[in-house]
PDB file of N, CA and C in Angstrom:
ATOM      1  N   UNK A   1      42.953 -18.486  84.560  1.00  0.00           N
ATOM      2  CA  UNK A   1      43.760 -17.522  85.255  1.00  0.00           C
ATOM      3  C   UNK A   1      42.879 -16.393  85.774  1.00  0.00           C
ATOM      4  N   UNK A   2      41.584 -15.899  85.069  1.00  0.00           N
ATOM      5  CA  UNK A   2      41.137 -14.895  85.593  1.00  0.00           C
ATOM      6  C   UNK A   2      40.197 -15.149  86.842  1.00  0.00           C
ATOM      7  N   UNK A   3      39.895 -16.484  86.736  1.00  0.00           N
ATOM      8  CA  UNK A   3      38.986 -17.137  87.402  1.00  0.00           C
ATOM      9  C   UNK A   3      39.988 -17.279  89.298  1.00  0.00           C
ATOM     10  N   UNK A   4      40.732 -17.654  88.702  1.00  0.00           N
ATOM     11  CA  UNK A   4      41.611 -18.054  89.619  1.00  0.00           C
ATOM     12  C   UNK A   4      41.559 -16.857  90.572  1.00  0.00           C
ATOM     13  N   UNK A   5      41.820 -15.171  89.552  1.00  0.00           N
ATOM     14  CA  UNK A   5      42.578 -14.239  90.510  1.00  0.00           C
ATOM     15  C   UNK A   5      41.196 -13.388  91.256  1.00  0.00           C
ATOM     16  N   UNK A   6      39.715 -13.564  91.148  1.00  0.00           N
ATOM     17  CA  UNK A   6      38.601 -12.786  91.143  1.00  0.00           C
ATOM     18  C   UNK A   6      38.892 -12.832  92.991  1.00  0.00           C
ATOM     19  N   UNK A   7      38.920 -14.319  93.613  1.00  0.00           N
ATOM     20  CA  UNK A   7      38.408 -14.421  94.828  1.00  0.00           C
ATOM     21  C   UNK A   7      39.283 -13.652  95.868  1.00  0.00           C
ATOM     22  N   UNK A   8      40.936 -13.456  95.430  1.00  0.00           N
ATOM     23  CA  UNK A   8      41.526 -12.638  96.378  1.00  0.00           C
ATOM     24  C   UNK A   8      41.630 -11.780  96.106  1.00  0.00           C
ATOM     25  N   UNK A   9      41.644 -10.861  95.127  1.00  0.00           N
ATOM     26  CA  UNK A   9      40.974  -9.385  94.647  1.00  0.00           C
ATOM     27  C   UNK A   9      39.580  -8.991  95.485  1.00  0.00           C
ATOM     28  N   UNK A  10      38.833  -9.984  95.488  1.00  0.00           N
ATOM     29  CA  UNK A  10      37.503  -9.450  96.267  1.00  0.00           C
ATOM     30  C   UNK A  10      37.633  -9.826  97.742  1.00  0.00           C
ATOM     31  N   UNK A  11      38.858 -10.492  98.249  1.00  0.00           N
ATOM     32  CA  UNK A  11      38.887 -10.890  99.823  1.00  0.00           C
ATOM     33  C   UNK A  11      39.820  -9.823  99.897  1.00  0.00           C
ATOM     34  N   UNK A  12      40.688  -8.765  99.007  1.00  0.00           N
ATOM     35  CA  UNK A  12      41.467  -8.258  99.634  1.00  0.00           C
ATOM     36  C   UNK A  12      40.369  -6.374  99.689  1.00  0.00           C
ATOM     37  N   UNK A  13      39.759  -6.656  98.658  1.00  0.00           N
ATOM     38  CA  UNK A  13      38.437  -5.724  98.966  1.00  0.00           C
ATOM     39  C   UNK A  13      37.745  -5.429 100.014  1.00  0.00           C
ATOM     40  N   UNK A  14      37.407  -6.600 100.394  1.00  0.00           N
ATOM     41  CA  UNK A  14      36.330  -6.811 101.303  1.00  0.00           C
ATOM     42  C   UNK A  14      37.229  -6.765 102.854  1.00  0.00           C
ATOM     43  N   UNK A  15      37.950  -6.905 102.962  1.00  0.00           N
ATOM     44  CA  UNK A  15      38.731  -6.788 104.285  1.00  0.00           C
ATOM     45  C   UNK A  15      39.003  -5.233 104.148  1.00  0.00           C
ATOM     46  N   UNK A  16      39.983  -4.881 103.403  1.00  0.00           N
ATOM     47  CA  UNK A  16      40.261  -2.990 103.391  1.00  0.00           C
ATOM     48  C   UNK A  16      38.942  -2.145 103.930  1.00  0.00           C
ATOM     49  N   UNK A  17      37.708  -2.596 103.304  1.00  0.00           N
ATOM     50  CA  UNK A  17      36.408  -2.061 103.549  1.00  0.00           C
ATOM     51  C   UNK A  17      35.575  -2.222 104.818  1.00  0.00           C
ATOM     52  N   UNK A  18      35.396  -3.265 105.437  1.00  0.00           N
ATOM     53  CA  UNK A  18      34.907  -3.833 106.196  1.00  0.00           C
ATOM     54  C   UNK A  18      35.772  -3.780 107.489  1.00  0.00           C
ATOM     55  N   UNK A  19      36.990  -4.115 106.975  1.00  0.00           N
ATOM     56  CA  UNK A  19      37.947  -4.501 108.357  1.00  0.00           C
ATOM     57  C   UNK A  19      37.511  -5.504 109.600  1.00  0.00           C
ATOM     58  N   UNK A  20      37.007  -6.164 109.047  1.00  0.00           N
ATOM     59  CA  UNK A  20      36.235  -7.823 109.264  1.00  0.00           C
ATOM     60  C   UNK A  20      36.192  -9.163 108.776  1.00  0.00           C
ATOM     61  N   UNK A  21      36.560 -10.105 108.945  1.00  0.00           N
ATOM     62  CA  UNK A  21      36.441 -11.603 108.379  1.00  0.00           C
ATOM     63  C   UNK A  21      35.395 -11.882 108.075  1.00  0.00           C
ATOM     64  N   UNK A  22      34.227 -11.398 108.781  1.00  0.00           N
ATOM     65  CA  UNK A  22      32.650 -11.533 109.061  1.00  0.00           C
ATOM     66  C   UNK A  22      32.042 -11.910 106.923  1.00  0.00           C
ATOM     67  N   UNK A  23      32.358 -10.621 106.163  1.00  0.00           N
ATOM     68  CA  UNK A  23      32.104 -10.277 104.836  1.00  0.00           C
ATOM     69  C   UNK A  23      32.965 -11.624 104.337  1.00  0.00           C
ATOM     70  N   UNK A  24      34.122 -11.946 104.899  1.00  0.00           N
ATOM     71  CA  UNK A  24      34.500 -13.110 103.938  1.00  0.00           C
ATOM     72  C   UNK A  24      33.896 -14.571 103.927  1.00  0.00           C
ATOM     73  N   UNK A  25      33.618 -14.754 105.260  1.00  0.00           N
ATOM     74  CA  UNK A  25      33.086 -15.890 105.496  1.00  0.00           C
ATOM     75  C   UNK A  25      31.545 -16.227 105.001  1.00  0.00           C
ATOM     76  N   UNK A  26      30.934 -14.646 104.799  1.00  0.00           N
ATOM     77  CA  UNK A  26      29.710 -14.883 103.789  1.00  0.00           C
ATOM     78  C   UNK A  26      30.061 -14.857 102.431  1.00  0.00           C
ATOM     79  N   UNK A  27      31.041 -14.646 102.315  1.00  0.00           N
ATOM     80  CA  UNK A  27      31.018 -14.402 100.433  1.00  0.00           C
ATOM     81  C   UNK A  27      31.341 -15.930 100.126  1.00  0.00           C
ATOM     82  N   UNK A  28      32.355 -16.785 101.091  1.00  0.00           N
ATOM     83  CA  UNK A  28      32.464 -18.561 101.293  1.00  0.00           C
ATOM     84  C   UNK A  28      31.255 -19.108 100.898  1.00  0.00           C
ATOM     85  N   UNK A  29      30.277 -18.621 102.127  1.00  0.00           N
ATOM     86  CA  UNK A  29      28.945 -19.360 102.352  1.00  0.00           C
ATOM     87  C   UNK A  29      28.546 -19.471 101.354  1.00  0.00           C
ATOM     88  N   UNK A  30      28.149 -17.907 100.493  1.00  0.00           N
ATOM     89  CA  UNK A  30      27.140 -17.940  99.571  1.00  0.00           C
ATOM     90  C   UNK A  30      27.758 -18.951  98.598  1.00  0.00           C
ATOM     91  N   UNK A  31      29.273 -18.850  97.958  1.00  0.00           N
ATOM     92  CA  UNK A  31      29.697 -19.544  96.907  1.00  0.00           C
ATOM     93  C   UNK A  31      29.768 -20.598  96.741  1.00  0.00           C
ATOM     94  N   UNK A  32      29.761 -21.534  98.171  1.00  0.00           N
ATOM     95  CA  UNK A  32      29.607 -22.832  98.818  1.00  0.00           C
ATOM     96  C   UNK A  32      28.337 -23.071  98.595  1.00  0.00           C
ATOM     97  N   UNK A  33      26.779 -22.169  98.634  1.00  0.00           N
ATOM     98  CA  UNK A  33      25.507 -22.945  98.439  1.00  0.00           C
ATOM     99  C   UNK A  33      25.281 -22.589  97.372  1.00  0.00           C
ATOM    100  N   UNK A  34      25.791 -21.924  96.364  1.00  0.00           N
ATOM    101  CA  UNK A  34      26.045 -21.997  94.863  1.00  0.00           C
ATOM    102  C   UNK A  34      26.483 -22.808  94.305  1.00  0.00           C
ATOM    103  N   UNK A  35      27.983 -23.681  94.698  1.00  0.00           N
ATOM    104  CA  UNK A  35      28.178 -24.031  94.133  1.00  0.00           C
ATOM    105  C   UNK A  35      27.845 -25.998  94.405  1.00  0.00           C
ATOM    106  N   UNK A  36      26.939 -26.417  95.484  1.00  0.00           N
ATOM    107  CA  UNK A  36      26.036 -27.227  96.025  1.00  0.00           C
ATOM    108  C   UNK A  36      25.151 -27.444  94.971  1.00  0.00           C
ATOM    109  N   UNK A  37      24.611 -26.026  95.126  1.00  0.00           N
ATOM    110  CA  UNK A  37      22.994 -25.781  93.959  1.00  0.00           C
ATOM    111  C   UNK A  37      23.779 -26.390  92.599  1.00  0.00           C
ATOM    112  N   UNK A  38      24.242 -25.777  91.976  1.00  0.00           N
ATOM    113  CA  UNK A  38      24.553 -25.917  90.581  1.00  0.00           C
ATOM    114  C   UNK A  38      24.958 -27.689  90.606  1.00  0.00           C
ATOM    115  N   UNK A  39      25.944 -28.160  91.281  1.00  0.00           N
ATOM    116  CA  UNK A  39      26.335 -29.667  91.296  1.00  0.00           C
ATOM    117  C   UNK A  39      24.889 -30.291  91.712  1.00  0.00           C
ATOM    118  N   UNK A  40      23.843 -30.315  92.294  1.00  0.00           N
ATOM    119  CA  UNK A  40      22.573 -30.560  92.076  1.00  0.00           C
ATOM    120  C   UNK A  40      21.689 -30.385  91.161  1.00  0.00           C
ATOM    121  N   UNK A  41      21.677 -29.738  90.694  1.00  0.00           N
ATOM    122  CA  UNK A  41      20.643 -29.061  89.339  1.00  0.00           C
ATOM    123  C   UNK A  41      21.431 -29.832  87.970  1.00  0.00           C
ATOM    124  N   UNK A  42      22.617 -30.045  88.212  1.00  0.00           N
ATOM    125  CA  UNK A  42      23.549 -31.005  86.736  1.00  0.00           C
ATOM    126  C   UNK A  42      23.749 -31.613  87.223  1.00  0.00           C
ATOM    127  N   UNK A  43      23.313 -32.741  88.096  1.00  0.00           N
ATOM    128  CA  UNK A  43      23.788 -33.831  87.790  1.00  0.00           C
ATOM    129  C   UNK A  43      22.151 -35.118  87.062  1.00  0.00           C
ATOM    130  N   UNK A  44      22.746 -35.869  86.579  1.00  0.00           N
ATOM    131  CA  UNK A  44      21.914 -36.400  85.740  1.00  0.00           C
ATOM    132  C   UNK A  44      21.041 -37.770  86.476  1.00  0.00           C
ATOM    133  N   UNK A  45      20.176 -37.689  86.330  1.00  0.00           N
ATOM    134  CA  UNK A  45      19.476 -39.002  87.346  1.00  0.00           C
ATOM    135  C   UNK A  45      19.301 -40.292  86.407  1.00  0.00           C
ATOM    136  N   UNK A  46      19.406 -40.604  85.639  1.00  0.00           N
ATOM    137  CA  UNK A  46      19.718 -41.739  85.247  1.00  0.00           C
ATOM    138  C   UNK A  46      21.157 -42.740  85.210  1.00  0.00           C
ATOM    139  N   UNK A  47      22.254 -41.537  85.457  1.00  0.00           N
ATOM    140  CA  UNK A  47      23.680 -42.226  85.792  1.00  0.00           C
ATOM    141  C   UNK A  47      23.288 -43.025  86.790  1.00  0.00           C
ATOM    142  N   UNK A  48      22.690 -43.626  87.759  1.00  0.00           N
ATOM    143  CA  UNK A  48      22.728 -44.450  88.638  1.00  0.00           C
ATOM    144  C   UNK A  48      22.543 -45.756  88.376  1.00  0.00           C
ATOM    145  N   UNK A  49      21.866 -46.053  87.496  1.00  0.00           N
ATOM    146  CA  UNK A  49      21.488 -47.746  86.763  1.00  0.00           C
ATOM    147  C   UNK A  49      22.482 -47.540  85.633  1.00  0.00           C
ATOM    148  N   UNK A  50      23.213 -46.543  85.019  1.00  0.00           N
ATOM    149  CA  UNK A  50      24.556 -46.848  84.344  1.00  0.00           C
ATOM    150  C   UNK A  50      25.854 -46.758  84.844  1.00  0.00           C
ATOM    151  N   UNK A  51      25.767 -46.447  86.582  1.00  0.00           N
ATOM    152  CA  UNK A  51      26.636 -46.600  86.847  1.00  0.00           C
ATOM    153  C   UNK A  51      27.663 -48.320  87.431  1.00  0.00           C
ATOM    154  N   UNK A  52      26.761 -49.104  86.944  1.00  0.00           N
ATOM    155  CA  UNK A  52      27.215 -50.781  87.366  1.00  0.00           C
ATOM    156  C   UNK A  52      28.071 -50.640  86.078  1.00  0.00           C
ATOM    157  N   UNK A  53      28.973 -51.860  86.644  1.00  0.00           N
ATOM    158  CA  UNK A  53      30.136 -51.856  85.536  1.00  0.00           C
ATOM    159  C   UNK A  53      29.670 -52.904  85.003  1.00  0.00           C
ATOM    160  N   UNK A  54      29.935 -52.425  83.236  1.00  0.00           N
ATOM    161  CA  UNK A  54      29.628 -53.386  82.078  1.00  0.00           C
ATOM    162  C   UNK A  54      30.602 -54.882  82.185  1.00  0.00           C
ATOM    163  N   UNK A  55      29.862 -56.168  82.284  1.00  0.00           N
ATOM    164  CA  UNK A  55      29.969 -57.096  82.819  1.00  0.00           C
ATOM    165  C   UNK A  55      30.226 -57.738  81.081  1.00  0.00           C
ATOM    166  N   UNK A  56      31.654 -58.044  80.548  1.00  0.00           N
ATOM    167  CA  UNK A  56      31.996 -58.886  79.439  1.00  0.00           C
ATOM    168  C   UNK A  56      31.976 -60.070  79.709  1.00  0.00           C
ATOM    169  N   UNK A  57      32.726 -60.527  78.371  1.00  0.00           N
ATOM    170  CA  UNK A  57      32.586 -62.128  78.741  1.00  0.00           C
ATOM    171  C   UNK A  57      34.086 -62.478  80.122  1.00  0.00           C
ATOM    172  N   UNK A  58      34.885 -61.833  79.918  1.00  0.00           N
ATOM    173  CA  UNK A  58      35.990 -62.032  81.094  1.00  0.00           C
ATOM    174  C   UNK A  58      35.627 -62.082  82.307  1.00  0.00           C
ATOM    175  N   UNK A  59      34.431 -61.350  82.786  1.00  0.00           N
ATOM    176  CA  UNK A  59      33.896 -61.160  83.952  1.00  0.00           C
ATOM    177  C   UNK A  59      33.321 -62.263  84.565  1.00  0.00           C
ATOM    178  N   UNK A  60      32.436 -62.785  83.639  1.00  0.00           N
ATOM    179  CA  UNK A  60      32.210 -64.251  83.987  1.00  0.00           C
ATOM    180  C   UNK A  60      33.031 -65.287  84.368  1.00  0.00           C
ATOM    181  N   UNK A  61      32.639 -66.182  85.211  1.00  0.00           N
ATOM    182  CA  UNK A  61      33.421 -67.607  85.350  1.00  0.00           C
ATOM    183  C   UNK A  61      33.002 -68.367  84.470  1.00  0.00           C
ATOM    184  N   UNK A  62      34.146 -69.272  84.258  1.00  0.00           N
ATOM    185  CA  UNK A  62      34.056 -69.980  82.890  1.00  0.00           C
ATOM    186  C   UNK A  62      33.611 -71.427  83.415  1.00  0.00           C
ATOM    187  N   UNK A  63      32.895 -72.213  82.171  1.00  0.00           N
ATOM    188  CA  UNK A  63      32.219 -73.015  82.389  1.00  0.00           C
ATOM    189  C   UNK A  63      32.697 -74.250  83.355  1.00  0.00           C
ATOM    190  N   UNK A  64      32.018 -75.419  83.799  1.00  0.00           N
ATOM    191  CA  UNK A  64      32.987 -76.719  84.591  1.00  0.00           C
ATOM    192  C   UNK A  64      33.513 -77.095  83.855  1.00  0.00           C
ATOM    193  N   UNK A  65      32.641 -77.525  82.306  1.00  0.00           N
ATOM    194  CA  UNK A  65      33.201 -78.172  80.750  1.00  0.00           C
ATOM    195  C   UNK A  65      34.658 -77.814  81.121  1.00  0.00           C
ATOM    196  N   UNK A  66      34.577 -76.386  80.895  1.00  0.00           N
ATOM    197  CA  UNK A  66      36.255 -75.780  80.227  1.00  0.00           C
ATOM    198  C   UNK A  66      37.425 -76.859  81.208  1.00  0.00           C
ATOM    199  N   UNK A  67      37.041 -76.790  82.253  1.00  0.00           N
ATOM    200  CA  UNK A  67      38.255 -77.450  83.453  1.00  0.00           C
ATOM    201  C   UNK A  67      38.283 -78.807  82.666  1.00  0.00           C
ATOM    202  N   UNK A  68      36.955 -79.092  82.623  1.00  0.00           N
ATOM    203  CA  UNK A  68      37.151 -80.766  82.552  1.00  0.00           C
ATOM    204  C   UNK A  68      38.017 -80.977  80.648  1.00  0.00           C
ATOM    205  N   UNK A  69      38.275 -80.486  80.044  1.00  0.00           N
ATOM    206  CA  UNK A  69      38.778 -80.618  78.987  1.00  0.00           C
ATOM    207  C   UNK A  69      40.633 -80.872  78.990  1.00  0.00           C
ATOM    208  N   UNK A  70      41.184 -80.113  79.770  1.00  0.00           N
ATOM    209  CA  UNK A  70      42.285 -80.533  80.315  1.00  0.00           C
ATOM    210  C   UNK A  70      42.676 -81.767  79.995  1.00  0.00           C
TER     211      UNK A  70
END
């Protein structure tokens, strides 16, 4: 909730003061290549060779044997 209420408290700041969009659209920017940076800097580089899906025995096709037992 507090998180929630910071950004239009400071857009309703920044407009009264400024009397410009100009200040909002940088305070966007910056929080936008912040929040780029940070989702870069955590994410983990080995998730990529764990990201294939774990292949059980269901996944497989089952043998010719199995048909021919019928």
């Amino acid at each position: 909730m507090v998180g929630g209420a910071v950004a239009p408290l400071l857009f309703t700041t920044l407009l009264g003061t400024y009397r410009a969009w100009v200040p909002l659209a940088l305070y966007i920017a910056i929080t936008a290549v912040l929040t780029v940076t940070g989702l870069w800097l955590g994410r983990d580089p080995a998730t990529a060779a764990e990201e294939e899906p774990d292949r059980g025995p269901a996944d497989h096709a089952a043998p010719a044997t199995a048909c021919a037992k019928r």
